[in-house]
C-alpha atoms as a PDB file:
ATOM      1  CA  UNK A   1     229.947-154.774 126.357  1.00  0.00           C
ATOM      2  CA  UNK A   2     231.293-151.417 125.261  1.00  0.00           C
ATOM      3  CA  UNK A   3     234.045-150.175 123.424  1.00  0.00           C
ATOM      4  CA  UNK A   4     235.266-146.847 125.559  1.00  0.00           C
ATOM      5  CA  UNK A   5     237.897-145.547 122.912  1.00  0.00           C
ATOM      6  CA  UNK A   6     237.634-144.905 119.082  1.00  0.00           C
ATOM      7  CA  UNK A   7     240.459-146.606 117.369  1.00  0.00           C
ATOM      8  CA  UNK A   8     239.700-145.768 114.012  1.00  0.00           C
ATOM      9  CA  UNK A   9     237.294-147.088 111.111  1.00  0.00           C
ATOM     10  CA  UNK A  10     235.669-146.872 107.633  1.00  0.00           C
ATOM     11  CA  UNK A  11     233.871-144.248 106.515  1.00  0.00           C
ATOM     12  CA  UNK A  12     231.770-144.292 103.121  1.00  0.00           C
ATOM     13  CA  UNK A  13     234.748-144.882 101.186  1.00  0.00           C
ATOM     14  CA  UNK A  14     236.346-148.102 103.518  1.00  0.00           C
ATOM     15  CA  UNK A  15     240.095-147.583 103.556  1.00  0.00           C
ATOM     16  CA  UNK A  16     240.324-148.400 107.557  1.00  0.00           C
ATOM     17  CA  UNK A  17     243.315-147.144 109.543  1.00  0.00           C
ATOM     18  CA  UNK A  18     245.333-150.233 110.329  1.00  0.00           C
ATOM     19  CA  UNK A  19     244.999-151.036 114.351  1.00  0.00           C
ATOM     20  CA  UNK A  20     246.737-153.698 116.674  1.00  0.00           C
ATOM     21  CA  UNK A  21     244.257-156.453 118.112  1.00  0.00           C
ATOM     22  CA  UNK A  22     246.115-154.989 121.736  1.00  0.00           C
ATOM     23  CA  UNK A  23     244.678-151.842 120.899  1.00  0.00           C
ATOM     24  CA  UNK A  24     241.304-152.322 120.200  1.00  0.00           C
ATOM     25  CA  UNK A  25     241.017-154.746 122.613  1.00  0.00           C
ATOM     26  CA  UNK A  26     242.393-152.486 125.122  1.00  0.00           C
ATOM     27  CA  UNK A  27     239.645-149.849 124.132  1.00  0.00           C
ATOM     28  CA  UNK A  28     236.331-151.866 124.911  1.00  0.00           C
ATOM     29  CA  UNK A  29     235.420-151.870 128.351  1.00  0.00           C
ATOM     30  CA  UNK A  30     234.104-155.181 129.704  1.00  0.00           C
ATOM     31  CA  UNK A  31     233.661-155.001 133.544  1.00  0.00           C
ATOM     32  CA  UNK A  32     230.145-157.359 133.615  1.00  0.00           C
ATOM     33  CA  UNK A  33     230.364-161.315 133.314  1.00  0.00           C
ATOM     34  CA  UNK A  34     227.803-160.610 130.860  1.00  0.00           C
ATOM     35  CA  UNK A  35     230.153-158.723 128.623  1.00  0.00           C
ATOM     36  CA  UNK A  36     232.946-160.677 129.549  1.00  0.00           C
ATOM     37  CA  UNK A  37     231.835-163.480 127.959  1.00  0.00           C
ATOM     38  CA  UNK A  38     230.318-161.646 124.919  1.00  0.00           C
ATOM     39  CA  UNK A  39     233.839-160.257 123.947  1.00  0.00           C
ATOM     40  CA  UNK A  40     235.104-164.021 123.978  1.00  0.00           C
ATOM     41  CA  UNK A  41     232.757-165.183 122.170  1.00  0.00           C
ATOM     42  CA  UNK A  42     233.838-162.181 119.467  1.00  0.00           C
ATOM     43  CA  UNK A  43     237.246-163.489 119.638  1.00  0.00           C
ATOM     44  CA  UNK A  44     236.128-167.002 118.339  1.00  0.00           C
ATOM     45  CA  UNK A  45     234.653-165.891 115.680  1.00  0.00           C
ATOM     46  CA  UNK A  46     235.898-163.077 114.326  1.00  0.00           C
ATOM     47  CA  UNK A  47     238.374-164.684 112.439  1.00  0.00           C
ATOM     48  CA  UNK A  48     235.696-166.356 110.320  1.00  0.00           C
ATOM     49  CA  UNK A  49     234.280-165.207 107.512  1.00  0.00           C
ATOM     50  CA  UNK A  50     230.894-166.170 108.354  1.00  0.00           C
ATOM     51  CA  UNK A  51     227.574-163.664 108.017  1.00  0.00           C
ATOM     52  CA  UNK A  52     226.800-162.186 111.894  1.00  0.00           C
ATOM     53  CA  UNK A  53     223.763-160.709 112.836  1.00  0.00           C
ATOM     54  CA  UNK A  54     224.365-158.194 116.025  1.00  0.00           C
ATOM     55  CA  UNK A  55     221.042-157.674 118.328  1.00  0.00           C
ATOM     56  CA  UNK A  56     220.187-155.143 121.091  1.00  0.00           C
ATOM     57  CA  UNK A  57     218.587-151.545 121.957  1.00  0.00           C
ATOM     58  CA  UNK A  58     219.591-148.545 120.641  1.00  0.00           C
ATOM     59  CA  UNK A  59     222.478-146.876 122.051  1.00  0.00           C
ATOM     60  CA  UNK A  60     224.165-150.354 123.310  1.00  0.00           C
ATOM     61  CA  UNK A  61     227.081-150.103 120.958  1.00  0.00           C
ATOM     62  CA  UNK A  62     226.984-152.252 118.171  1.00  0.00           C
ATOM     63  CA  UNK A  63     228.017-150.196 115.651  1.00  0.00           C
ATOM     64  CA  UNK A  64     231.204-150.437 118.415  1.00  0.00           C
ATOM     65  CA  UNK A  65     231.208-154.651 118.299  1.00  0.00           C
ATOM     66  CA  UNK A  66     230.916-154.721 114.806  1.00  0.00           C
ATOM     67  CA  UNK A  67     234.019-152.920 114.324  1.00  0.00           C
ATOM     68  CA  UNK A  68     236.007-155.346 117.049  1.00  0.00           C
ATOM     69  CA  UNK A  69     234.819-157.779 114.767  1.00  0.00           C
ATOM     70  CA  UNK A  70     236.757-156.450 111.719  1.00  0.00           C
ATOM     71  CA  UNK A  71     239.486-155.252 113.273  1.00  0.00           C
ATOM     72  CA  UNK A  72     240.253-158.614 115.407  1.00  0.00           C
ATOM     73  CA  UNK A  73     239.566-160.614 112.313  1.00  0.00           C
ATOM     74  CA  UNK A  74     241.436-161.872 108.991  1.00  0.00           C
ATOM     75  CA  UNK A  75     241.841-158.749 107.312  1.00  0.00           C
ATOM     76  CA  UNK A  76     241.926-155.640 109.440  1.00  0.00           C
ATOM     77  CA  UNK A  77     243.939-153.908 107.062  1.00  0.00           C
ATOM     78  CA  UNK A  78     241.095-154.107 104.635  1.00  0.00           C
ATOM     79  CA  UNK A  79     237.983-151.294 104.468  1.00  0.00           C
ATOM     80  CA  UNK A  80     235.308-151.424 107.370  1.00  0.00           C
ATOM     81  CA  UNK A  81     232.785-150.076 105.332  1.00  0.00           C
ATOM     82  CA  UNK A  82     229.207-148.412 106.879  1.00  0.00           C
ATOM     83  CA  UNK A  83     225.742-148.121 105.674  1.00  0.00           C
ATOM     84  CA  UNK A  84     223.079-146.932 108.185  1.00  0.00           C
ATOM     85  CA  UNK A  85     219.887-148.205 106.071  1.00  0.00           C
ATOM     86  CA  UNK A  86     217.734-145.845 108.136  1.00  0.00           C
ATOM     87  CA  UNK A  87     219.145-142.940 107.394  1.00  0.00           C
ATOM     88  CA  UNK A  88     219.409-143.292 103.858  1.00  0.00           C
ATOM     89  CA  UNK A  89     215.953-142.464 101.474  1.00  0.00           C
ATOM     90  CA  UNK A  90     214.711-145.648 100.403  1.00  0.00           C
ATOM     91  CA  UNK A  91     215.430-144.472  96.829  1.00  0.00           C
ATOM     92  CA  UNK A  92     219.055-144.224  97.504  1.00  0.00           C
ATOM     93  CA  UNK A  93     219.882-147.223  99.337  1.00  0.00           C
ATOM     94  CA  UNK A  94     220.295-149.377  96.579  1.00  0.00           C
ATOM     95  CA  UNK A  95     222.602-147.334  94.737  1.00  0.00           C
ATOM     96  CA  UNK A  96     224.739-146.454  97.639  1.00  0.00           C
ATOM     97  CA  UNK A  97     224.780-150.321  98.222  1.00  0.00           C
ATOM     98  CA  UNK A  98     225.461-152.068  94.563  1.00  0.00           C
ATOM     99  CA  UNK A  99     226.752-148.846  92.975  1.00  0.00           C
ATOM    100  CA  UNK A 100     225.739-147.438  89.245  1.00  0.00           C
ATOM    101  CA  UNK A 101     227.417-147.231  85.785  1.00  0.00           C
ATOM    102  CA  UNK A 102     227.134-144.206  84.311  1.00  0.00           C
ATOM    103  CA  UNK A 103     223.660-143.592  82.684  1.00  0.00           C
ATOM    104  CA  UNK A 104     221.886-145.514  84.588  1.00  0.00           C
ATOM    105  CA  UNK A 105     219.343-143.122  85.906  1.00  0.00           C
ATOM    106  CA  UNK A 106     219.068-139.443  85.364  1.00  0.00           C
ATOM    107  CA  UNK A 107     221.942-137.667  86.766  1.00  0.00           C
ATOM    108  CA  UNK A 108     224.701-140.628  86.759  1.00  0.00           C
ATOM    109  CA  UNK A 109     227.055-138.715  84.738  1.00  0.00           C
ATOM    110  CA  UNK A 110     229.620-141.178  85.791  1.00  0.00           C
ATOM    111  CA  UNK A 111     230.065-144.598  86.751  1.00  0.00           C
ATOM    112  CA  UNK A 112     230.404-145.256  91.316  1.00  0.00           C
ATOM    113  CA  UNK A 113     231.074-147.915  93.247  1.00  0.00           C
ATOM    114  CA  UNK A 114     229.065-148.869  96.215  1.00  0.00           C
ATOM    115  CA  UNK A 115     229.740-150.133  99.468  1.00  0.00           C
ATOM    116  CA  UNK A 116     229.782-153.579  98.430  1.00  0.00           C
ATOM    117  CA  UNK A 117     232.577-152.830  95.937  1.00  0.00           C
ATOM    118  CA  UNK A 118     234.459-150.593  98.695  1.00  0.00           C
ATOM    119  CA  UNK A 119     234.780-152.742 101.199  1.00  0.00           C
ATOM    120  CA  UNK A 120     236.774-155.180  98.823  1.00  0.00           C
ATOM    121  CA  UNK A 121     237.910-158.087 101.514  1.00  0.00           C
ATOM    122  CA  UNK A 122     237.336-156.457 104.745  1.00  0.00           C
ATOM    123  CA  UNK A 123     233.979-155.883 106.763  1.00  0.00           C
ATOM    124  CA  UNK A 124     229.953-154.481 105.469  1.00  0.00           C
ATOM    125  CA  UNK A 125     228.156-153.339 108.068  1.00  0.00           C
ATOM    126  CA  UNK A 126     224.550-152.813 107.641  1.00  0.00           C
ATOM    127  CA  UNK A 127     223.310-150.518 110.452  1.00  0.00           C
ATOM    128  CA  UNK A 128     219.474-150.972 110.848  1.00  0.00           C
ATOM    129  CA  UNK A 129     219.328-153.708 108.333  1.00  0.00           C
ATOM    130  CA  UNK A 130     215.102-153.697 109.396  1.00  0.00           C
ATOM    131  CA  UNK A 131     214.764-150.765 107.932  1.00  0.00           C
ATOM    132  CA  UNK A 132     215.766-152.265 103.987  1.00  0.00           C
ATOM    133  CA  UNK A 133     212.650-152.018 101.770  1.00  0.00           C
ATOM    134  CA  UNK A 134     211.240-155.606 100.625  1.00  0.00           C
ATOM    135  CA  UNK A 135     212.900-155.323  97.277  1.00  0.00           C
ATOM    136  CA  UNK A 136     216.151-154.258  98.910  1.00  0.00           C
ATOM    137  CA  UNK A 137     215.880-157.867 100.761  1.00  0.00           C
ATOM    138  CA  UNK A 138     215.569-159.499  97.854  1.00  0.00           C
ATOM    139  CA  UNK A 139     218.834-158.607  96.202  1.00  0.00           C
ATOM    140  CA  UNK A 140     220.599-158.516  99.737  1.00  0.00           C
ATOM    141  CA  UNK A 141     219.646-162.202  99.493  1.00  0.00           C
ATOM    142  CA  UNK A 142     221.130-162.599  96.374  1.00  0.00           C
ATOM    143  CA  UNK A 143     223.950-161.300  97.231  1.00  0.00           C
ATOM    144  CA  UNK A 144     224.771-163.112 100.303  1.00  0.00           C
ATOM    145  CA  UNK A 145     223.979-166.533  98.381  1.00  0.00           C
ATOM    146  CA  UNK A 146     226.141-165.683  95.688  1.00  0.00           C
ATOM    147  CA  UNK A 147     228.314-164.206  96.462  1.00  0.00           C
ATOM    148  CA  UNK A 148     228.133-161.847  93.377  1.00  0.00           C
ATOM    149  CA  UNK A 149     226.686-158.340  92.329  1.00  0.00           C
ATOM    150  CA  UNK A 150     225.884-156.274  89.535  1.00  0.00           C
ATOM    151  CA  UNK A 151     225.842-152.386  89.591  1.00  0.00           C
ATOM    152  CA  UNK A 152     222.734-150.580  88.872  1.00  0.00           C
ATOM    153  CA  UNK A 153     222.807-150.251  84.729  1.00  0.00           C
ATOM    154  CA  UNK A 154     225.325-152.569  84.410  1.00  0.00           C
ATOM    155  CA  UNK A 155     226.100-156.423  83.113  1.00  0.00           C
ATOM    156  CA  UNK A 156     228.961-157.288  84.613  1.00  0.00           C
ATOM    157  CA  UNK A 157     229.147-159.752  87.717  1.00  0.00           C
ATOM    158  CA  UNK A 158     230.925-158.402  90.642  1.00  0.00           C
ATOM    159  CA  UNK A 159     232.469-160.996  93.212  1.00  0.00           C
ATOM    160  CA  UNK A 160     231.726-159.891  96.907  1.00  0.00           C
ATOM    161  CA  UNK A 161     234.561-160.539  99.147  1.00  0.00           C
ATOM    162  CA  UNK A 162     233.592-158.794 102.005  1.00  0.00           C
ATOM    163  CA  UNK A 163     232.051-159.998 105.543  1.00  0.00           C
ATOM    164  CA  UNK A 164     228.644-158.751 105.789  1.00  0.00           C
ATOM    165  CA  UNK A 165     228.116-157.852 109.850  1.00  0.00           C
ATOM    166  CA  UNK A 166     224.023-156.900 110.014  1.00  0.00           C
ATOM    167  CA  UNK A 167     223.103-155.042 113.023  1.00  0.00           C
ATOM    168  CA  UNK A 168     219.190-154.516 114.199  1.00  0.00           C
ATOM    169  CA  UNK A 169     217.403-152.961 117.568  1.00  0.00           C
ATOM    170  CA  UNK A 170     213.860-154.863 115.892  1.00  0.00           C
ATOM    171  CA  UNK A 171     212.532-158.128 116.410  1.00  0.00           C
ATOM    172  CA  UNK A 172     213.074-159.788 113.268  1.00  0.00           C
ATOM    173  CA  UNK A 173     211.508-163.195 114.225  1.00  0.00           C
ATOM    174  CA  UNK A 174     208.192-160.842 114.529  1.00  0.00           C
ATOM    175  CA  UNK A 175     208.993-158.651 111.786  1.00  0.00           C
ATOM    176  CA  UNK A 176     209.603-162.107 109.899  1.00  0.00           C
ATOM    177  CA  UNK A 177     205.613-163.502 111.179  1.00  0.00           C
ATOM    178  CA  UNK A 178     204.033-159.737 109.993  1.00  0.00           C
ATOM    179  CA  UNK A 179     205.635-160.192 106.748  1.00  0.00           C
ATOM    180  CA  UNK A 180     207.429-157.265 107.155  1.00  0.00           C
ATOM    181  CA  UNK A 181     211.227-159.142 106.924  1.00  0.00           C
ATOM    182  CA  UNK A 182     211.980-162.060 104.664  1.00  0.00           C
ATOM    183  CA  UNK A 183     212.202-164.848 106.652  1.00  0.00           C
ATOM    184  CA  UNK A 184     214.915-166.589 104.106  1.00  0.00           C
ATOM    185  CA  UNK A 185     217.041-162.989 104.421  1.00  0.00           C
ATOM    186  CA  UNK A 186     216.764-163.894 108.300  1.00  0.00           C
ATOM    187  CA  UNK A 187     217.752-166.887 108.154  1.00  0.00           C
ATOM    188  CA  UNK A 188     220.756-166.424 106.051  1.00  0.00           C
ATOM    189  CA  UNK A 189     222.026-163.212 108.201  1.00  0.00           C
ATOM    190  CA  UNK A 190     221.832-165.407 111.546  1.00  0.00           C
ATOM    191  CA  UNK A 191     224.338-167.702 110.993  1.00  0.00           C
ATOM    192  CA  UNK A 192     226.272-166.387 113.808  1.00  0.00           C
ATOM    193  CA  UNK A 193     223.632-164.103 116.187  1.00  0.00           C
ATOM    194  CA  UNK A 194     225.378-161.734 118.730  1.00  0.00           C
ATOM    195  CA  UNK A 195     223.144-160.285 121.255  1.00  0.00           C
ATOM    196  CA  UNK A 196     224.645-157.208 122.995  1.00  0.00           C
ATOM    197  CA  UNK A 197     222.827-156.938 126.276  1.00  0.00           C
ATOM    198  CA  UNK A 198     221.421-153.608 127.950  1.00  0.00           C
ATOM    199  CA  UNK A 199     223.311-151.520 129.774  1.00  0.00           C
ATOM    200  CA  UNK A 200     220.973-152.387 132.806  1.00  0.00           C
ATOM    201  CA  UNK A 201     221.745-155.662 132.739  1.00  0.00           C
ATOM    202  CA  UNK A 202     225.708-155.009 133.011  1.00  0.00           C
ATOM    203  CA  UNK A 203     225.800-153.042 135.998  1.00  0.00           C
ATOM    204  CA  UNK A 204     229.565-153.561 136.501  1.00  0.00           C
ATOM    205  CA  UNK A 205     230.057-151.687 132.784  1.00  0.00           C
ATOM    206  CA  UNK A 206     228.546-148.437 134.648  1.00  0.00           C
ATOM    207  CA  UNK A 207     231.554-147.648 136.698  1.00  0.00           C
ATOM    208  CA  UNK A 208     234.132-147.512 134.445  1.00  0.00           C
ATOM    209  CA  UNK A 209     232.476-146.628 131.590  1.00  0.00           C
ATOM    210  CA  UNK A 210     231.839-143.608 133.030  1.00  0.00           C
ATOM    211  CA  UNK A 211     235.491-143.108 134.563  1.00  0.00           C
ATOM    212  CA  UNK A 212     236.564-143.331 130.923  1.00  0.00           C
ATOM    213  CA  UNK A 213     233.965-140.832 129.370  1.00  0.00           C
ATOM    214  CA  UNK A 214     234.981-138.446 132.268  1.00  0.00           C
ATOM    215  CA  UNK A 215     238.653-138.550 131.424  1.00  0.00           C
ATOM    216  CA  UNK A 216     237.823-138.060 127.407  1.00  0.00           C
ATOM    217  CA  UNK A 217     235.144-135.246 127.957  1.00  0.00           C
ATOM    218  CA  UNK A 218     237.176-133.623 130.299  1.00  0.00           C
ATOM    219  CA  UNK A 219     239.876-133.397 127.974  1.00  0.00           C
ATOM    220  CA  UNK A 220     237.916-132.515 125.095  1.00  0.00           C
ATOM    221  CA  UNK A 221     235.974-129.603 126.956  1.00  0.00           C
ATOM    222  CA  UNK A 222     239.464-128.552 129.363  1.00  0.00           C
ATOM    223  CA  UNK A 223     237.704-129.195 132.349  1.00  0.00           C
ATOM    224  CA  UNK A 224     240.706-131.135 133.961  1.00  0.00           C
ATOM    225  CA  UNK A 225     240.015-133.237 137.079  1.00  0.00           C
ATOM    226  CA  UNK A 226     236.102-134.075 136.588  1.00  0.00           C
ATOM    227  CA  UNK A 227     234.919-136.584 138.818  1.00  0.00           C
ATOM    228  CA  UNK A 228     231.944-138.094 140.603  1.00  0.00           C
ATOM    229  CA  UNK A 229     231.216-137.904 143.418  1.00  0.00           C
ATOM    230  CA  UNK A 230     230.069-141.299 145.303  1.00  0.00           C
ATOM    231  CA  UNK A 231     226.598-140.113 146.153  1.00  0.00           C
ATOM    232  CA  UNK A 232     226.546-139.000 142.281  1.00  0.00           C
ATOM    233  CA  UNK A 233     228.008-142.654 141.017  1.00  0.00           C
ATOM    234  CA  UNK A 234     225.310-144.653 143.216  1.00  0.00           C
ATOM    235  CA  UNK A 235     222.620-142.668 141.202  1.00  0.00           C
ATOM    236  CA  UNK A 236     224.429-144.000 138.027  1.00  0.00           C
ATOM    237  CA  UNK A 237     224.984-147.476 138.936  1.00  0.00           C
ATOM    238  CA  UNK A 238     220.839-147.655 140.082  1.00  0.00           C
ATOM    239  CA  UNK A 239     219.752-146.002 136.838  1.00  0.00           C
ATOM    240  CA  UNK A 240     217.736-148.030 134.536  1.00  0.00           C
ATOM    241  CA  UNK A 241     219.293-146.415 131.352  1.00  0.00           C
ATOM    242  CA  UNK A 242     216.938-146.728 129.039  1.00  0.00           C
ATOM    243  CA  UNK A 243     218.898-144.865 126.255  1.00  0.00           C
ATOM    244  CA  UNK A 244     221.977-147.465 127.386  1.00  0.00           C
ATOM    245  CA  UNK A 245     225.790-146.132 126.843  1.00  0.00           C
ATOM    246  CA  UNK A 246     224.851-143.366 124.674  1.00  0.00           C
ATOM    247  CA  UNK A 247     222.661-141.583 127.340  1.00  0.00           C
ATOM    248  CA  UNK A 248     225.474-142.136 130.045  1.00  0.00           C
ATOM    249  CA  UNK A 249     227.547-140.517 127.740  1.00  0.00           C
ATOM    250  CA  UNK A 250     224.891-137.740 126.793  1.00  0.00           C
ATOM    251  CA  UNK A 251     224.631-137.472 130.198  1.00  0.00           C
ATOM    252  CA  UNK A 252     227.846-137.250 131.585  1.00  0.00           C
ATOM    253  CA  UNK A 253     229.352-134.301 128.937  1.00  0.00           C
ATOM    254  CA  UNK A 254     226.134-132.257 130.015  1.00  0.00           C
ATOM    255  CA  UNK A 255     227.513-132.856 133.455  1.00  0.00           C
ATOM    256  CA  UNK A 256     231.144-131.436 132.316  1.00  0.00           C
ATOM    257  CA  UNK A 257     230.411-128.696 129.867  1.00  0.00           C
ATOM    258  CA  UNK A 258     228.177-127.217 132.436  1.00  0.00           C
ATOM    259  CA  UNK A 259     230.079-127.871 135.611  1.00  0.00           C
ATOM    260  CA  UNK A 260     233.652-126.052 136.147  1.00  0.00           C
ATOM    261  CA  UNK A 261     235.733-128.997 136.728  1.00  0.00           C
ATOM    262  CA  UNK A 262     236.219-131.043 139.841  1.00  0.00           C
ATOM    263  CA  UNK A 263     233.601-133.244 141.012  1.00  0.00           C
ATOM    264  CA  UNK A 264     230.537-133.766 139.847  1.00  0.00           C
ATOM    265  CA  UNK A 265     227.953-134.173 142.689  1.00  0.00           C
ATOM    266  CA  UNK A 266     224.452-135.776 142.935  1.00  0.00           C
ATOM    267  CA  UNK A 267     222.592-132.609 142.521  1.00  0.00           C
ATOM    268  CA  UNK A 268     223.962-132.047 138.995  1.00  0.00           C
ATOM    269  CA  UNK A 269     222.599-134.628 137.382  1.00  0.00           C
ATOM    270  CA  UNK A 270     218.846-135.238 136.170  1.00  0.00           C
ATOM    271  CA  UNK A 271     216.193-135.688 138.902  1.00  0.00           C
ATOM    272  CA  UNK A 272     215.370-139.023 137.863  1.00  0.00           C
ATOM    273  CA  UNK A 273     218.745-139.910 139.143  1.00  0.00           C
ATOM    274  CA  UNK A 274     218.924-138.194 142.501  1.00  0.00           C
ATOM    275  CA  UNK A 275     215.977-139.872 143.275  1.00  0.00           C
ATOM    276  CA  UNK A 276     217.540-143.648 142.663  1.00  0.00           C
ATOM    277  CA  UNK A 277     219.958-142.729 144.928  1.00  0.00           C
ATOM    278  CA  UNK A 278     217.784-141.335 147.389  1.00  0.00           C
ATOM    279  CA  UNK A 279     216.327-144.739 147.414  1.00  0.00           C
ATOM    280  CA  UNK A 280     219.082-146.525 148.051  1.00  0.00           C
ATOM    281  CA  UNK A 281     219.224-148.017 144.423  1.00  0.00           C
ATOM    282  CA  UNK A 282     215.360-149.275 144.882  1.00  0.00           C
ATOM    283  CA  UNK A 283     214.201-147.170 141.715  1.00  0.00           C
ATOM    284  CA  UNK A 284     213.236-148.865 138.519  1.00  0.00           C
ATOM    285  CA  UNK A 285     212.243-147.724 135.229  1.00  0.00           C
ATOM    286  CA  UNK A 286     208.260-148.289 134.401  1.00  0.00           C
ATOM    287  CA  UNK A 287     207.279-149.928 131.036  1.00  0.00           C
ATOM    288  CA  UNK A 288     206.071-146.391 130.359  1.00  0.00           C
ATOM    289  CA  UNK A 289     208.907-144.481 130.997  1.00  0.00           C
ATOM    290  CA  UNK A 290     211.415-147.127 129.083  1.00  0.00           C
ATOM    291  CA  UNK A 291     209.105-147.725 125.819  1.00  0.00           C
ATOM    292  CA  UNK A 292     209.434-143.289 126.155  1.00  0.00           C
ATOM    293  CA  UNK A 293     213.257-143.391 125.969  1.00  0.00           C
ATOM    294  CA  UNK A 294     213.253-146.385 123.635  1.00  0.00           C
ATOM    295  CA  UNK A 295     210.626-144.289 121.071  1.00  0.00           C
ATOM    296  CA  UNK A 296     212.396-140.816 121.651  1.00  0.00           C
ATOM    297  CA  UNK A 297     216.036-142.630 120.676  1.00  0.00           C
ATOM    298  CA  UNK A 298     214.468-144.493 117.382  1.00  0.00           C
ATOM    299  CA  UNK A 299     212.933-141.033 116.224  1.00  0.00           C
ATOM    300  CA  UNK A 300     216.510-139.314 116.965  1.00  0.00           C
ATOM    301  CA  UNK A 301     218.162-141.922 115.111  1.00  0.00           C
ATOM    302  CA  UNK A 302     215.825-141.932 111.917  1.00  0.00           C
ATOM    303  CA  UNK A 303     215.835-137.733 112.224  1.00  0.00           C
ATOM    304  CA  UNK A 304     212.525-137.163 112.900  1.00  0.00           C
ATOM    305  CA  UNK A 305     210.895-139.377 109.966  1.00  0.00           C
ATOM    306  CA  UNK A 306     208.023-141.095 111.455  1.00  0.00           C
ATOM    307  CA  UNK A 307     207.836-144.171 108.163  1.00  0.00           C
ATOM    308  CA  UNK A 308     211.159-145.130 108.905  1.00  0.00           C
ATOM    309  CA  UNK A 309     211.104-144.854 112.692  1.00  0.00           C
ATOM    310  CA  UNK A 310     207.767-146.957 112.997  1.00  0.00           C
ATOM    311  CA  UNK A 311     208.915-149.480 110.633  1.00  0.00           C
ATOM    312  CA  UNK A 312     212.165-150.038 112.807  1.00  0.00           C
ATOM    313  CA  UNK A 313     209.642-150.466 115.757  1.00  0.00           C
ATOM    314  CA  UNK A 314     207.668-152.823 114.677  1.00  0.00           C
ATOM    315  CA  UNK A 315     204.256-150.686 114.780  1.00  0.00           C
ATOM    316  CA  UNK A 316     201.970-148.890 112.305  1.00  0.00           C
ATOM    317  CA  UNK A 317     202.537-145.119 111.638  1.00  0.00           C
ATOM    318  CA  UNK A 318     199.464-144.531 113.208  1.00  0.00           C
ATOM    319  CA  UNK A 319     200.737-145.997 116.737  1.00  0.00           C
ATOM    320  CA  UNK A 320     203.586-144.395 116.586  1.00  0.00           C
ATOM    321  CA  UNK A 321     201.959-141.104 115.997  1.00  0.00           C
ATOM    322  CA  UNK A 322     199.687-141.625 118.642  1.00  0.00           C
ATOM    323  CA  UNK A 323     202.356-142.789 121.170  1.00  0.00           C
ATOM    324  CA  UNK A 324     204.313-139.428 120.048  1.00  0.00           C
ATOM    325  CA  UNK A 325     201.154-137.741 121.294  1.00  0.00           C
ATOM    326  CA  UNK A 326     200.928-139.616 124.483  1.00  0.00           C
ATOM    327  CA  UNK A 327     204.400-139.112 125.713  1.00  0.00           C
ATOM    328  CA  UNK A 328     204.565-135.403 124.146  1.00  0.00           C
ATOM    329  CA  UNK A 329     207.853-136.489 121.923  1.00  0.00           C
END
């Protein structure tokens, strides 16, 4: 499943625009039985308060399902608050998370609140949660069993009121078994596991996800009327995708910015596509060519920093560095 429209949301500072249930609901696109049933199992429990752990690759929107999670839940009014652990330095993470009083490191001229504090009663999300360095875990634990947190340099119990949504593209029952995840932090985060499938594997998404992304990038870039042509929407629909709804977006605003409006035909888009159409929709991704996509979008998403990315992989530094050389990333 994935959501087509952007109705709003928290940025570092929470304070979410208020938005219907009808509206956001009316923004996700769910074509596939697959994501079909996803989206009601989101409607079950999204009212809850319960801890949800959100699985899948990179670029398969669940940054998107969290927020249909806040905003179809209890409080929607309330702050849907971000943190994309892989991004952040490791040094700043915790600060950005719990807050500081003032003083309590050089340079904390005054006091901040964190995103646990900002969220107040509506939604955490912890993008790449993987990514969280061992000591990080440990007070993430705390937190979630508590229910309470302290700032850095301070005394004072906090009470956390927010719903912590945790969101990961790693295996964390293998990062769990190479002691590189707690296994209690798992467990506690997986009370409610969400797994948001591949956009391979929800064929019937293809179609009008891409008639929506048309319409918005057509209106963002004034190239009224884009369109595909049906020789140019087989290629789509036999694509592997291994960079999932992000790349069909990538893809598709190359397509328009490039193009001068109208329709879009088979011989505009990427090779690699032509040729699944060519084939009748025979063409399949090799291991090769998806663990390429799959590396190139992890490096993208940590900027370039090879730590971070290989951690959220699952594989040494030194792998990573020689798969970089092997694919020529």
């Amino acid at each position: 499943m994935a959501r087509a429209a952007q109705p709003g949301g928290g940025g570092e500072g929470g304070g979410a625009r208020p938005v219907s249930p009808e509206t956001i609901l009316a923004s996700w696109v769910a074509a596939d039985p697959q994501s079909r049933a996803l989206l009601e199992q989101v409607k079950k429990i999204a009212p809850a308060s319960s801890t949800v752990l959100v699985r899948g690759e990179s670029g398969t929107g669940k940054d998107l399902l969290a927020e249909l999670l806040h905003y179809l839940g209890a409080h929607p009014e309330e702050p849907l608050v971000k943190i994309d652990c892989a991004s952040l330095p490791l040094e700043l993470v915790e600060s950005e998370l719990f807050g500081y009083e003032k003083g309590a490191f050089t340079g904390a001229s005054q006091a901040k609140r964190g995103r646990l504090e900002l969220a107040g009663a509506g939604t955490l999300v912890l993008d790449e949660i993987a990514a969280l360095s061992p000591a990080i875990q440990a007070k993430l634990l705390r937190v979630i069993e508590e229910r309470r947190f302290e700032r850095l340099g301070g005394g004072r119990p906090l009470k956390v009121e927010a719903r912590v949504v945790a969101l990961t593209q790693v295996d964390l029952e293998r990062a769990v078994a190479e002691h590189a995840f707690r296994e209690d932090l798992f467990y506690r985060l997986n009370v409610i596991p969400l797994l948001l499938p591949p956009l391979r594997e929800r064929r019937a998404d293809i179609r009008p996800l891409a008639a929506h992304f048309l319409r918005r990038l057509a209106e963002t870039h004034r190239k009224p009327g884009s369109t595909l042509a049906p020789a140019a929407l087989a290629a789509l629909e036999h694509y592997a995708w291994p960079g999932n709804v992000r790349e069909l977006r990538n893809l598709l605003e190359r397509a328009v910015v490039f193009g001068a409006g109208g329709e879009i035909r088979a011989e505009e888009l990427p090779a690699q596509l032509r040729q699944g159409a060519a084939r009748g929709g025979e063409t399949r991704m090799s291991l090769e060519e998806v663990e390429r996509g799959h590396i190139a979008e992890v490096l993208d998403h940590c900027r370039g920093k090879k730590g971070r990315a290989a951690q959220i992989l699952g594989i040494s530094r030194k792998t990573l560095l020689e798969k970089r050389k092997k694919y020529h990333l």
